[in-house]
N, C-alpha and C. Protein backbone atom coordinates (compact mmCIF):
# COMPACT_ATOMS: atom_id res chain seq x y z
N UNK A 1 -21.39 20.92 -5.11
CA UNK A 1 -20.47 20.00 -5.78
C UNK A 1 -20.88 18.56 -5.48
N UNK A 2 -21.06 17.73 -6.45
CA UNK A 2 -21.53 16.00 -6.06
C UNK A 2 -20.16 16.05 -5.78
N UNK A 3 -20.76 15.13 -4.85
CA UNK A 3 -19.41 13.92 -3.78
C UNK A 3 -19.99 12.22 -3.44
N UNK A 4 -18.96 11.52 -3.00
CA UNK A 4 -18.87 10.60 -3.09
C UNK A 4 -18.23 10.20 -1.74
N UNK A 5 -19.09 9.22 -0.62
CA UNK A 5 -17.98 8.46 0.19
C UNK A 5 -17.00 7.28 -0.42
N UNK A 6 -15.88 7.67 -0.05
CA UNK A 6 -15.48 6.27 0.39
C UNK A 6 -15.07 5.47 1.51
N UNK A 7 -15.75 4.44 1.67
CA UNK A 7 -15.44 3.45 2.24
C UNK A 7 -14.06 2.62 2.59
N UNK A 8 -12.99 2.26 3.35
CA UNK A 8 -12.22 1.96 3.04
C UNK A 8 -11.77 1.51 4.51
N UNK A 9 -10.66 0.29 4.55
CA UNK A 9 -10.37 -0.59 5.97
C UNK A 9 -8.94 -0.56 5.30
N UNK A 10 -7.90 -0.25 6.43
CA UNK A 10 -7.01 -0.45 6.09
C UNK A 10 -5.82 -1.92 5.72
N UNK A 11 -6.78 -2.72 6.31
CA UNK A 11 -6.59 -4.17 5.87
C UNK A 11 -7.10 -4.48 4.45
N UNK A 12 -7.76 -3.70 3.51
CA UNK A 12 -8.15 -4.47 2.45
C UNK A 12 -7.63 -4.15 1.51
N UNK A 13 -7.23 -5.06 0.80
CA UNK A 13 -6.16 -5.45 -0.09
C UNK A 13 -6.62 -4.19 -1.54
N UNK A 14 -8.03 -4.56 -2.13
CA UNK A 14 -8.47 -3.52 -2.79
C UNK A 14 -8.76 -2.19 -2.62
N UNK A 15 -8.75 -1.65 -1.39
CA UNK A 15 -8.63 -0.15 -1.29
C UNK A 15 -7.14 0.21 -1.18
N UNK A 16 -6.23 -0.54 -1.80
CA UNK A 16 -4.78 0.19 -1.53
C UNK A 16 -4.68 1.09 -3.03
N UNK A 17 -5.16 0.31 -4.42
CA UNK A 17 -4.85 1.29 -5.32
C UNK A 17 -6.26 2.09 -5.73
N UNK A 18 -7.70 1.73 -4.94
CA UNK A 18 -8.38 2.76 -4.96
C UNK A 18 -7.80 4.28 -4.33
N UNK A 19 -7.46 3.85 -2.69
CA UNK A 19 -6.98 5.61 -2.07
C UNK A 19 -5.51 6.09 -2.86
N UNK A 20 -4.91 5.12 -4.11
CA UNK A 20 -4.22 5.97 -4.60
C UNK A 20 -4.62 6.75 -5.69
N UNK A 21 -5.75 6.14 -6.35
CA UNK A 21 -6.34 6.87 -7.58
C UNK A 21 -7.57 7.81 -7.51
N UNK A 22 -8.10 7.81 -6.35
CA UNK A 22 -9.71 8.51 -6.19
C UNK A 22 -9.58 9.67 -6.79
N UNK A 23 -8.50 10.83 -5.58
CA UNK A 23 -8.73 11.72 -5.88
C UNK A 23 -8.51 12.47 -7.06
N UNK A 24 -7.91 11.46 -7.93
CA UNK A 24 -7.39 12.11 -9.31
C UNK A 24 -8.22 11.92 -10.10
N UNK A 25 -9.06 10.96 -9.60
CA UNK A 25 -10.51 10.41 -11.03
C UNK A 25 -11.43 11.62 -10.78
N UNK A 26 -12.16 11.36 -9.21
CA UNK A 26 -12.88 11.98 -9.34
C UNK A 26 -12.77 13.75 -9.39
N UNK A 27 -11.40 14.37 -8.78
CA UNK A 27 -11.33 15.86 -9.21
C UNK A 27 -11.10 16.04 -10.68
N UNK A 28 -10.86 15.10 -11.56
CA UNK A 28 -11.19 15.43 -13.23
C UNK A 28 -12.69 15.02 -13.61
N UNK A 29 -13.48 14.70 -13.05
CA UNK A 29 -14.67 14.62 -12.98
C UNK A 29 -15.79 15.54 -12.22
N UNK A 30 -15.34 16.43 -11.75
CA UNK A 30 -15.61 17.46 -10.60
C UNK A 30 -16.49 17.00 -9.43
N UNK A 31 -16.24 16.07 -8.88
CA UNK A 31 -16.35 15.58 -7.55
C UNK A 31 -15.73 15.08 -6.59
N UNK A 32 -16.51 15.59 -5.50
CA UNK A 32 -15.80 15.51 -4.18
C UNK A 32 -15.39 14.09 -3.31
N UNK A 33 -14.80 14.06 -2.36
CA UNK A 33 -14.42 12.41 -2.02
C UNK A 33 -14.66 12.64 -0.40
N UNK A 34 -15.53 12.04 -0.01
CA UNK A 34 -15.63 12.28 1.80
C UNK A 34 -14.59 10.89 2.05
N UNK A 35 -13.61 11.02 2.59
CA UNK A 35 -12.35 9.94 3.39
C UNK A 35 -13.34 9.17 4.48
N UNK A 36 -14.21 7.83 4.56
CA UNK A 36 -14.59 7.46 5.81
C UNK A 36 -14.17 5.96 5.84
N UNK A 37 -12.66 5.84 6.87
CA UNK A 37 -12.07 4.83 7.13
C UNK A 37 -13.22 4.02 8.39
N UNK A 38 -13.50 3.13 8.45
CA UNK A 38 -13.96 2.37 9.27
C UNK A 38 -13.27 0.58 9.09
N UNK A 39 -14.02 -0.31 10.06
CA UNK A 39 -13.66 -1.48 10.39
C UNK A 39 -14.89 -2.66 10.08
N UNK A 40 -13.85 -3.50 9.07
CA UNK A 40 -14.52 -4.63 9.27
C UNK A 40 -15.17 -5.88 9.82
N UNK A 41 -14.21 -5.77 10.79
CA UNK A 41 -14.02 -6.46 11.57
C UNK A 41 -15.28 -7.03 12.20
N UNK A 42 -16.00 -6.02 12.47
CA UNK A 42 -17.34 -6.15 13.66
C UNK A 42 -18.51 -6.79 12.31
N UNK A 43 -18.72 -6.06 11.13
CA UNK A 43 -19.31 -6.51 9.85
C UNK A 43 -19.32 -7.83 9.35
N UNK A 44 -17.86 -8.49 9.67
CA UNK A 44 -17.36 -9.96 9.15
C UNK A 44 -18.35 -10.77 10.27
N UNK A 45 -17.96 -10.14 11.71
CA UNK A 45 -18.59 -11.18 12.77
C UNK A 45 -20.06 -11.31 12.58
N UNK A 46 -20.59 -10.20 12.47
CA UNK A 46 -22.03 -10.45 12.10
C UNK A 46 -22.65 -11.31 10.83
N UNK A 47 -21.44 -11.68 10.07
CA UNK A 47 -21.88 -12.67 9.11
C UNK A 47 -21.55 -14.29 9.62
N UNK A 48 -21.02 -13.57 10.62
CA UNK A 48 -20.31 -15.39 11.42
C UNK A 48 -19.07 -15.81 11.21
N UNK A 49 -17.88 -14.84 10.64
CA UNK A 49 -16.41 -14.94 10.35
C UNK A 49 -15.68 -14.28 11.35
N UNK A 50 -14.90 -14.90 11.31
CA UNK A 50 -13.62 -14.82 12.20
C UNK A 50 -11.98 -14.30 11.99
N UNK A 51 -12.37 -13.90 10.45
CA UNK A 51 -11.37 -13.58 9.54
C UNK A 51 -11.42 -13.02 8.20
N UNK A 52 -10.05 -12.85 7.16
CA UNK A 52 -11.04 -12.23 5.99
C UNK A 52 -11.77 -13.54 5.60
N UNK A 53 -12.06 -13.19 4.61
CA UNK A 53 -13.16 -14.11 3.33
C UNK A 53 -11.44 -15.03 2.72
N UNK A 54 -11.01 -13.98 2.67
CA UNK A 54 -9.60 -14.21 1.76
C UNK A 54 -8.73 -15.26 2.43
N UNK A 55 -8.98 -15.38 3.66
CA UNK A 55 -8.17 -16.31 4.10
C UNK A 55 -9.28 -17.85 4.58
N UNK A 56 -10.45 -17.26 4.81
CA UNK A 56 -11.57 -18.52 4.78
C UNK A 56 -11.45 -19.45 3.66
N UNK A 57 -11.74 -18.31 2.25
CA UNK A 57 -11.82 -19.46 1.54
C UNK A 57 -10.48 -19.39 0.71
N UNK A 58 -9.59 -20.40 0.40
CA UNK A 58 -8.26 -20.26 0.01
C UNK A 58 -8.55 -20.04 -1.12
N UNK A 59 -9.37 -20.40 -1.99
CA UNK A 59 -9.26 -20.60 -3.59
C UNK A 59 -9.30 -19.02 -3.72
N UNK A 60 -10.32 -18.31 -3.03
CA UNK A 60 -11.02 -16.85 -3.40
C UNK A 60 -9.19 -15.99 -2.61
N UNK A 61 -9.06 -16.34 -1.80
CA UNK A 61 -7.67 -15.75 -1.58
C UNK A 61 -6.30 -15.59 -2.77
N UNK A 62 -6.35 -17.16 -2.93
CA UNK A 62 -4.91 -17.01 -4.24
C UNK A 62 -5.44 -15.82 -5.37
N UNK A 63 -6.84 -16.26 -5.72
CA UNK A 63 -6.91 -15.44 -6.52
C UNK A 63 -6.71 -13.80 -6.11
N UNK A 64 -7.28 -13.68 -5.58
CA UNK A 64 -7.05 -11.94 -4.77
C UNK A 64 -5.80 -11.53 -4.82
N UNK A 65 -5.13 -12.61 -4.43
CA UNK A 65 -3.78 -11.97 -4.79
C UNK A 65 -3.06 -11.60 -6.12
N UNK A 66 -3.31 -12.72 -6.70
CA UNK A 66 -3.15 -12.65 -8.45
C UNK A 66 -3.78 -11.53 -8.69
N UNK A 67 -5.30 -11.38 -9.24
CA UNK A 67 -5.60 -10.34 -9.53
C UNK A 67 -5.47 -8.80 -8.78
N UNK A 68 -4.87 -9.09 -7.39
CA UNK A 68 -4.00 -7.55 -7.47
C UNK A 68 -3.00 -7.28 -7.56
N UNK A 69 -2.23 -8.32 -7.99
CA UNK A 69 -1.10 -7.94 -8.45
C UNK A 69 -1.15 -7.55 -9.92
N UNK A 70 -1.92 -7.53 -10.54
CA UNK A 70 -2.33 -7.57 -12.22
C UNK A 70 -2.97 -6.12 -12.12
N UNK A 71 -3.37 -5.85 -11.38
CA UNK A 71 -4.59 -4.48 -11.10
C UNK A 71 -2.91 -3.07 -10.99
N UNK A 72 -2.38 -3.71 -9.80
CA UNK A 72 -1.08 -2.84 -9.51
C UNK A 72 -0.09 -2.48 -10.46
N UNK A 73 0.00 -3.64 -11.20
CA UNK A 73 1.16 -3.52 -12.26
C UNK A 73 0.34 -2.64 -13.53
N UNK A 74 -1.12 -2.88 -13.56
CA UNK A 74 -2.09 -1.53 -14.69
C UNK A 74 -1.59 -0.42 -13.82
N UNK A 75 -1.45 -0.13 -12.88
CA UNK A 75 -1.57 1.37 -12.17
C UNK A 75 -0.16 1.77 -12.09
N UNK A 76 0.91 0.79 -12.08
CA UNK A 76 2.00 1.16 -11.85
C UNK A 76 2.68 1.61 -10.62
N UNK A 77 1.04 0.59 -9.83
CA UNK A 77 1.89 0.12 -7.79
C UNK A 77 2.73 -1.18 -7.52
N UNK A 78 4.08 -0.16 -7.08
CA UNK A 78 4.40 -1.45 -6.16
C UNK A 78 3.43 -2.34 -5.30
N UNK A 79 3.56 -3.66 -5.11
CA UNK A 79 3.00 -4.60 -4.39
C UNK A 79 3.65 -5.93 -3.65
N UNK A 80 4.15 -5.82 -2.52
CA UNK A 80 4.36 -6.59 -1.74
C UNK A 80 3.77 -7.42 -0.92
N UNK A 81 3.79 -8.05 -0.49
CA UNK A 81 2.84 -9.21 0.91
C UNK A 81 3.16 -8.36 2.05
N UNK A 82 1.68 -7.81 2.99
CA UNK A 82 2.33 -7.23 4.56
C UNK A 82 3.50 -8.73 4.88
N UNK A 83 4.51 -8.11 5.94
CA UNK A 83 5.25 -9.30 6.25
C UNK A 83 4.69 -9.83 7.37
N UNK A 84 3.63 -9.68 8.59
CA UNK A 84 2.99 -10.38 9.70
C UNK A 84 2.10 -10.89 8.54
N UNK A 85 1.32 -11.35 9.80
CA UNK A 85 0.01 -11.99 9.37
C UNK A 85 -1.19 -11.07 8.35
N UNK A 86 -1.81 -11.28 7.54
CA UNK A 86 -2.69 -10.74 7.04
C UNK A 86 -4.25 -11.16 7.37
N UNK A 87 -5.07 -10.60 7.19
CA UNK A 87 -4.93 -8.84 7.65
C UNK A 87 -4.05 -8.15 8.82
N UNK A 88 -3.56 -7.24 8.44
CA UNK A 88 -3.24 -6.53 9.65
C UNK A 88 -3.78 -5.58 10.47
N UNK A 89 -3.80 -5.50 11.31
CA UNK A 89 -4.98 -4.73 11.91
C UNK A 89 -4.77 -2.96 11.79
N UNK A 90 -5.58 -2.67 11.30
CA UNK A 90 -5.92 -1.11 11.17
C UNK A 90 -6.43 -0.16 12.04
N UNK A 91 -6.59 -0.66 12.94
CA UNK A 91 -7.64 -0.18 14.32
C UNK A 91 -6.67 1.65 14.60
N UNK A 92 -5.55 1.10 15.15
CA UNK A 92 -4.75 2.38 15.38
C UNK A 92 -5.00 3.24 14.01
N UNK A 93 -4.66 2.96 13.04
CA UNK A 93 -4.44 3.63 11.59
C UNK A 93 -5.74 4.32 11.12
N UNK A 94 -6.46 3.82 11.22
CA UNK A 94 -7.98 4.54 10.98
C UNK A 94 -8.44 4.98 12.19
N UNK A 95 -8.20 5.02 13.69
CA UNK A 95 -8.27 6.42 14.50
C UNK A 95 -7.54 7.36 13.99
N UNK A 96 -6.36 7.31 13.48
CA UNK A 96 -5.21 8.58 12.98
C UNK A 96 -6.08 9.39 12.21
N UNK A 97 -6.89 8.23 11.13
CA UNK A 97 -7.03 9.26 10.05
C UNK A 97 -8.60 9.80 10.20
N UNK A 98 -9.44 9.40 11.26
CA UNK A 98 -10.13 10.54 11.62
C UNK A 98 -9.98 11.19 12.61
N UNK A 99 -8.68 11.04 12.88
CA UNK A 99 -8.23 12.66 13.89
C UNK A 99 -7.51 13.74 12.81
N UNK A 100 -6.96 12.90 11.68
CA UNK A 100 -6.76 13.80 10.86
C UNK A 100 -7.37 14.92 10.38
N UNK A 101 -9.31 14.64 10.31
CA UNK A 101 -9.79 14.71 9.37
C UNK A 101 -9.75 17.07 9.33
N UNK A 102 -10.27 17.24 10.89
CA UNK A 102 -9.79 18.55 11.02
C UNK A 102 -8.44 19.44 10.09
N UNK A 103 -7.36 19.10 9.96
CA UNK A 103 -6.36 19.17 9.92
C UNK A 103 -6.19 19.08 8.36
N UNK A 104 -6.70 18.03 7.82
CA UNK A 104 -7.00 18.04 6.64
C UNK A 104 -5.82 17.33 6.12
N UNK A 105 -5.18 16.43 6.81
CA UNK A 105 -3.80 15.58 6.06
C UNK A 105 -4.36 13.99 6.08
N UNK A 106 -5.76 13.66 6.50
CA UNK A 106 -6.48 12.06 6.37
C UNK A 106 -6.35 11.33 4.92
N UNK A 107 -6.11 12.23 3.98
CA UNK A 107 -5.92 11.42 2.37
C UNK A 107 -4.35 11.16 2.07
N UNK A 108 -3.63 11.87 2.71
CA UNK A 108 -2.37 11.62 2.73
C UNK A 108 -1.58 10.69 3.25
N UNK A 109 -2.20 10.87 4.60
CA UNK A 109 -1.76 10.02 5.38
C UNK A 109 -2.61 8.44 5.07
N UNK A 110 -3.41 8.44 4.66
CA UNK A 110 -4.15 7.10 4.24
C UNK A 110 -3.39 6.53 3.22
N UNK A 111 -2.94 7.38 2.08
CA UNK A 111 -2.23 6.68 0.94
C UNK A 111 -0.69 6.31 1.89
N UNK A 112 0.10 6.70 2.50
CA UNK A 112 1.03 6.65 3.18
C UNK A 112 1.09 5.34 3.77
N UNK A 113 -0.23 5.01 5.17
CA UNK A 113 -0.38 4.06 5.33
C UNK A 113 -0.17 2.77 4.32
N UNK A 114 -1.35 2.95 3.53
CA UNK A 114 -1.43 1.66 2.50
C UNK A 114 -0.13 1.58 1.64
N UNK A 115 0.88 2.17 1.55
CA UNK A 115 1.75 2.49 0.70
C UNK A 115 2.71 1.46 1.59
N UNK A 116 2.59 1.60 3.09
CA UNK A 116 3.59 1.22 4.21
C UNK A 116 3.17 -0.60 4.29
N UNK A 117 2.12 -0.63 4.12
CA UNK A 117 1.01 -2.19 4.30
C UNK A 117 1.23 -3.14 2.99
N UNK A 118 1.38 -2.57 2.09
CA UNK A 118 1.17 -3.08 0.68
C UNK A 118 2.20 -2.86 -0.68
N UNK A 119 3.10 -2.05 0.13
CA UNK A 119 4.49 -1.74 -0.97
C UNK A 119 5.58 -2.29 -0.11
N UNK A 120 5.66 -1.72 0.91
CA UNK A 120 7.08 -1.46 1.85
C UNK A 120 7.13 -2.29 2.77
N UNK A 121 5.87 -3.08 2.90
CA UNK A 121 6.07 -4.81 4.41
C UNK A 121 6.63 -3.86 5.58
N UNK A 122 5.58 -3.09 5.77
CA UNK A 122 5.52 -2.70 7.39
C UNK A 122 4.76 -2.88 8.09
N UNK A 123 4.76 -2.98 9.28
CA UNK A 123 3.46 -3.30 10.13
C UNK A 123 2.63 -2.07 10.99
N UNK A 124 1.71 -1.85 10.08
CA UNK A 124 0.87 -0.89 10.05
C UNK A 124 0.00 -0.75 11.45
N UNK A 125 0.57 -1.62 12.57
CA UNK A 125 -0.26 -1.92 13.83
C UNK A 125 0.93 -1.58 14.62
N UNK A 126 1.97 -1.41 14.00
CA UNK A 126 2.87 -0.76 15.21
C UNK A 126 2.99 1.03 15.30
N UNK A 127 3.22 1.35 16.63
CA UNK A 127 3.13 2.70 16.91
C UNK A 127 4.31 3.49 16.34
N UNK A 128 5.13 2.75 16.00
CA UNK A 128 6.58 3.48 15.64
C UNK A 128 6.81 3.68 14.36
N UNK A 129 6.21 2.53 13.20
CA UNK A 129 5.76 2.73 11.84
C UNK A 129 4.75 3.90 11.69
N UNK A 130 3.74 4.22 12.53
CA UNK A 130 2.65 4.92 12.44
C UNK A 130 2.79 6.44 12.80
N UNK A 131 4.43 6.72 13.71
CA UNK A 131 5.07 7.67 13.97
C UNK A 131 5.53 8.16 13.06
N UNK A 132 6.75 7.81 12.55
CA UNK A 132 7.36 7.29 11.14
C UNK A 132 6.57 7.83 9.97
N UNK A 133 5.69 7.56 10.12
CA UNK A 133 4.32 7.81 8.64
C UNK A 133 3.77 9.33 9.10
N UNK A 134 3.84 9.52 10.23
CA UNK A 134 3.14 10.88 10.60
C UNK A 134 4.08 11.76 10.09
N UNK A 135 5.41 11.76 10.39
CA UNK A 135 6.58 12.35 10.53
C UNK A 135 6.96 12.89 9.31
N UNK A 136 6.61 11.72 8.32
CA UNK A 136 6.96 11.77 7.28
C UNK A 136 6.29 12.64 5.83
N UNK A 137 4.90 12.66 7.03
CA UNK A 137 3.61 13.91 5.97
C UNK A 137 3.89 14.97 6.51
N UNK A 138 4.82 15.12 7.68
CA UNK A 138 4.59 16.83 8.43
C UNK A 138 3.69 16.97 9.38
N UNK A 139 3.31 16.09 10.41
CA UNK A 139 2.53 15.96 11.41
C UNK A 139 3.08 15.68 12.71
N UNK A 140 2.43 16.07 13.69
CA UNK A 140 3.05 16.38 14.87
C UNK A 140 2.60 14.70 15.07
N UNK A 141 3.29 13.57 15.41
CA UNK A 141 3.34 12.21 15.85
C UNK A 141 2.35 12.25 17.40
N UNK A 142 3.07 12.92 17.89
CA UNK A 142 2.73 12.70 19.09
C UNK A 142 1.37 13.44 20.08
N UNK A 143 0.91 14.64 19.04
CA UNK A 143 0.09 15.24 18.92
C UNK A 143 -1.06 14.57 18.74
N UNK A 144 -0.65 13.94 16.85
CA UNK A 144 -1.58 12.81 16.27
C UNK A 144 -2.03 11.47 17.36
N UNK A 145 -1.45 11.14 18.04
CA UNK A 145 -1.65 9.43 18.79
C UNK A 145 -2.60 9.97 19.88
N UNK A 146 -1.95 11.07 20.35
CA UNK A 146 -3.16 11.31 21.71
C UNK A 146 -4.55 11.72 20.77
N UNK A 147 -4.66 12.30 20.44
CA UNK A 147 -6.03 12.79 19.76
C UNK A 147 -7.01 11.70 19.23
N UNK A 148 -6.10 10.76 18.56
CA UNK A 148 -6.31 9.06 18.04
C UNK A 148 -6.55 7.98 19.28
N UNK A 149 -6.05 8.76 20.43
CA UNK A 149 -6.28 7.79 21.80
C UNK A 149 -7.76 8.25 22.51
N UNK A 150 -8.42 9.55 21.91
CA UNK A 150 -9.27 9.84 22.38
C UNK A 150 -10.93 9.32 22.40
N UNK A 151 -11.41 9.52 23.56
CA UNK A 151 -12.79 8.89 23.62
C UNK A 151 -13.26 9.50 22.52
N UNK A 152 -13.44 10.35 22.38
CA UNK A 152 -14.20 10.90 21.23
C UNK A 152 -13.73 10.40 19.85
N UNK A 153 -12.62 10.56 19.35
CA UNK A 153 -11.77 9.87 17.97
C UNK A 153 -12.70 8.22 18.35
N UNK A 154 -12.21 7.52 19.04
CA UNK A 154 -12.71 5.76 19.64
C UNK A 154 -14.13 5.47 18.84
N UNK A 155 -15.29 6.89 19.83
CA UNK A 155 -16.27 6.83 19.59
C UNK A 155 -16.59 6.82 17.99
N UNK A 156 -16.01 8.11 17.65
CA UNK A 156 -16.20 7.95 16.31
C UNK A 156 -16.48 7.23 15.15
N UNK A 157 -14.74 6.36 15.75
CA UNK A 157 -14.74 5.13 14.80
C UNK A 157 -15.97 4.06 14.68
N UNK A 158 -16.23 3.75 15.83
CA UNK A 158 -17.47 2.94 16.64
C UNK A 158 -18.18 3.62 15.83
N UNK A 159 -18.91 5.02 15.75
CA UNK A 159 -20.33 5.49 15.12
C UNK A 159 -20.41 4.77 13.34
N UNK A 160 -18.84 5.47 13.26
CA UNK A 160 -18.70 5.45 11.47
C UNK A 160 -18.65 3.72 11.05
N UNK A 161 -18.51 2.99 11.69
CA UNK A 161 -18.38 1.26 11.66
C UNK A 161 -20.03 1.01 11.34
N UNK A 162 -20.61 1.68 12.56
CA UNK A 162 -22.36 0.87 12.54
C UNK A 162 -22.79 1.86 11.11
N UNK A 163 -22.33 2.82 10.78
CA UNK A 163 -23.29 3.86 9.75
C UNK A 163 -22.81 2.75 8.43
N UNK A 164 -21.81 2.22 8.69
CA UNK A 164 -21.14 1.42 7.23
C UNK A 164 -22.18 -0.07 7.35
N UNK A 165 -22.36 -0.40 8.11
CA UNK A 165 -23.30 -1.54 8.39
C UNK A 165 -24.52 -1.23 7.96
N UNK A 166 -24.76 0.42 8.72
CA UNK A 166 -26.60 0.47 8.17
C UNK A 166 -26.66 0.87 6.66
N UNK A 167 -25.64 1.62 6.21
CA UNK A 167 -25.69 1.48 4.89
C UNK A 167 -25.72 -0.30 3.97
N UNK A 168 -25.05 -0.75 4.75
CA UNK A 168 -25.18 -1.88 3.79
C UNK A 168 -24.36 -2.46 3.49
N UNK A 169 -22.64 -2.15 3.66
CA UNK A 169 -21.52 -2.47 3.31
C UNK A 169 -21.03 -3.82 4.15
N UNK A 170 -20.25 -4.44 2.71
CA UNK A 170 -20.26 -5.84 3.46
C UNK A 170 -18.77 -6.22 2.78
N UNK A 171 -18.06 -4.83 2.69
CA UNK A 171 -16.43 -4.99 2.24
C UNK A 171 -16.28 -3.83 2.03
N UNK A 172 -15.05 -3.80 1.80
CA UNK A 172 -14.23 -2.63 1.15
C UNK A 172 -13.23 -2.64 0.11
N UNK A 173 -13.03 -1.63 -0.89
CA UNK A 173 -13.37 -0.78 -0.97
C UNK A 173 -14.68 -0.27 -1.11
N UNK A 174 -15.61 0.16 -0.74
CA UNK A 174 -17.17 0.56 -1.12
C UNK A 174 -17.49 2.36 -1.11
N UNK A 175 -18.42 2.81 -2.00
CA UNK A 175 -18.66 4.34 -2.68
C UNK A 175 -20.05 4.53 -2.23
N UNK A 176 -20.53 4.95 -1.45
CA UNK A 176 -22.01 5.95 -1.55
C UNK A 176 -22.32 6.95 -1.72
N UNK A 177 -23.20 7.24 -2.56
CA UNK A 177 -23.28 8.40 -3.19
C UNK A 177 -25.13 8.63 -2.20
N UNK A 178 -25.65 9.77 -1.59
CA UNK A 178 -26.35 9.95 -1.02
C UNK A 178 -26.95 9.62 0.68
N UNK A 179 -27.68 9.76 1.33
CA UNK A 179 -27.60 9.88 2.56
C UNK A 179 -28.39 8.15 2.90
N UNK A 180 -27.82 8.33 3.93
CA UNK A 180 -27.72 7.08 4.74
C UNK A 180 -29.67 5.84 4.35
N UNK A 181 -30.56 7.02 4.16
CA UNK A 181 -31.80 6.20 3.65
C UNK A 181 -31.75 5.72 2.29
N UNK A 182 -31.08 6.32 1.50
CA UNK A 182 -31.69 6.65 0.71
C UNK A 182 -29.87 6.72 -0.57
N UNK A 183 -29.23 5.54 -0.08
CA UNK A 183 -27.64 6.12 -0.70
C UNK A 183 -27.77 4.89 -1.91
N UNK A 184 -26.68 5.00 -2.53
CA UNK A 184 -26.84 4.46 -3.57
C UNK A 184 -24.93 3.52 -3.21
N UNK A 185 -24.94 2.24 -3.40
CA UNK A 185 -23.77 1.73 -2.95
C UNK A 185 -23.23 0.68 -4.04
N UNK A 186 -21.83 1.11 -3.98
CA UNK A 186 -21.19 0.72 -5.10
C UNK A 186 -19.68 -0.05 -4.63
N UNK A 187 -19.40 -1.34 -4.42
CA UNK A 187 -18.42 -2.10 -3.69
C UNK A 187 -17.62 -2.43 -5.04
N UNK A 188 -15.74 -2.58 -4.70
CA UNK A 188 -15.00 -2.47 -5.00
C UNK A 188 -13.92 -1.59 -6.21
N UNK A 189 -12.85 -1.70 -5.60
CA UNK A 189 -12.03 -0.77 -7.08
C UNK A 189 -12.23 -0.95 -8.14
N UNK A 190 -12.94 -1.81 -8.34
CA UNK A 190 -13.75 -1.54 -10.00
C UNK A 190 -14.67 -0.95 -10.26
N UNK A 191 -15.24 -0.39 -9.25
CA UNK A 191 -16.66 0.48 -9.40
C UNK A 191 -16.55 1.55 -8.88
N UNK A 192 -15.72 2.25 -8.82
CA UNK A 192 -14.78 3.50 -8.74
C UNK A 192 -15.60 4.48 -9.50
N UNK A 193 -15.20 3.85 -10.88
CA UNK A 193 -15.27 4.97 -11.89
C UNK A 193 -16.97 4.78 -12.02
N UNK A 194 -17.66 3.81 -12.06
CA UNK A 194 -19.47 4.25 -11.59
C UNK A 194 -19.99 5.14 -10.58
N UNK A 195 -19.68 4.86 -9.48
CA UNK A 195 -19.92 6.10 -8.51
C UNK A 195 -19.57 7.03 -8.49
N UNK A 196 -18.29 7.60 -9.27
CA UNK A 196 -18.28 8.91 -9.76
C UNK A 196 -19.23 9.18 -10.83
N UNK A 197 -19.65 8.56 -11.80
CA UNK A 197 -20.55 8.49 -12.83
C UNK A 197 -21.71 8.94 -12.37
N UNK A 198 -22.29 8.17 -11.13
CA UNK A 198 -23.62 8.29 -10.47
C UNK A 198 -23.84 9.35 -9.63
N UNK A 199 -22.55 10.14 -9.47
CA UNK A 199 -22.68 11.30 -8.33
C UNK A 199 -22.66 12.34 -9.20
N UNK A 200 -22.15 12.34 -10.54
CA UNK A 200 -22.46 13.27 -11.27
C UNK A 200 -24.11 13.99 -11.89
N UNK A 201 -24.96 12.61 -12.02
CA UNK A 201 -25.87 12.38 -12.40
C UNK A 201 -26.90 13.57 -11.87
């Protein structure tokens, strides 16, 4: 079956109505979706930022916002402002969802998240929202956090961060279709529906 990564930080504004639409594009397209949440964070610094782009440069920010609010209202997502500071940090939220990944509730709980970040003004960095969100898919909370506290889950994240770097990714939402030499990379929710195109190929 062709498949497709995605790429995705739970701080970015454009993967909120990508992880709501993937899996419906691409399973009417008959391909698969590998879930790989990682961090920008370490990616931004290596360009010499300290923050998003979105808040560096203001002009490229207002707009971001405009045009996702225009993108949301095509899809028929609610869209709110997180109420802290933006970005909010995802660090906890994307260990969850590759401790999920066994278990097999990481797409659920990802749309959940972003649903909590970008509809509902919650703060997606607190443990009790992130309880709350577990609770609320049918997951053991407390089960989920230790497993998410683990060296190994930590490590993970750490591995899957540098593999998003050596691929090439320099935002999110982003799609690769093929292996890490040799992948083919396709950045933002507008290029969705190409990398399913290209994984079909």
């Amino acid at each position: 079956m062709p498949a497709i990564d995605f790429w995705y930080e739970f701080a970015s504004t454009y993967s909120y109505p990508t992880a709501m639409r993937i899996e419906r594009l691409a399973a009417d397209q008959g391909v698969g979706v590998r879930w790989r949440p990682f961090l920008l964070g370490p990616i931004f610094k290596a360009f010499g930022w300290n923050d998003s782009p979105f808040n560096i440069f203001e002009a490229k920010g207002r707009y971001m916002w405009r045009d996702l609010a225009r993108v949301c209202e095509a899809d028929g997502l609610p869209l709110k402002l997180p109420p802290v500071r933006f970005p909010q940090s995802g660090l906890k939220a994307a260990r969850l969802a590759l401790a999920g990944e066994t278990d097999g509730w990481t797409p659920e709980f990802t749309r959940a998240v972003f649903a909590a970040n970008y509809a509902e003004q919650k703060d997606i960095s607190d443990e009790e929202t992130l309880r709350a969100i577990l609770g609320g898919i049918g997951v053991d909370a407390g089960a989920a956090l230790t497993a998410a506290a683990s060296p190994e889950v930590k490590e993970a994240l750490k591995a899957q961060t540098a593999e998003a770097q050596a691929r090439g990714l320099f935002g999110a939402p982003s799609f690769t279709v093929g292996d890490t030499q040799a992948c083919e990379l396709f950045w933002g929710n507008d290029r969705l529906e190409a990398a399913i195109g290209w994984a079909k190929r």
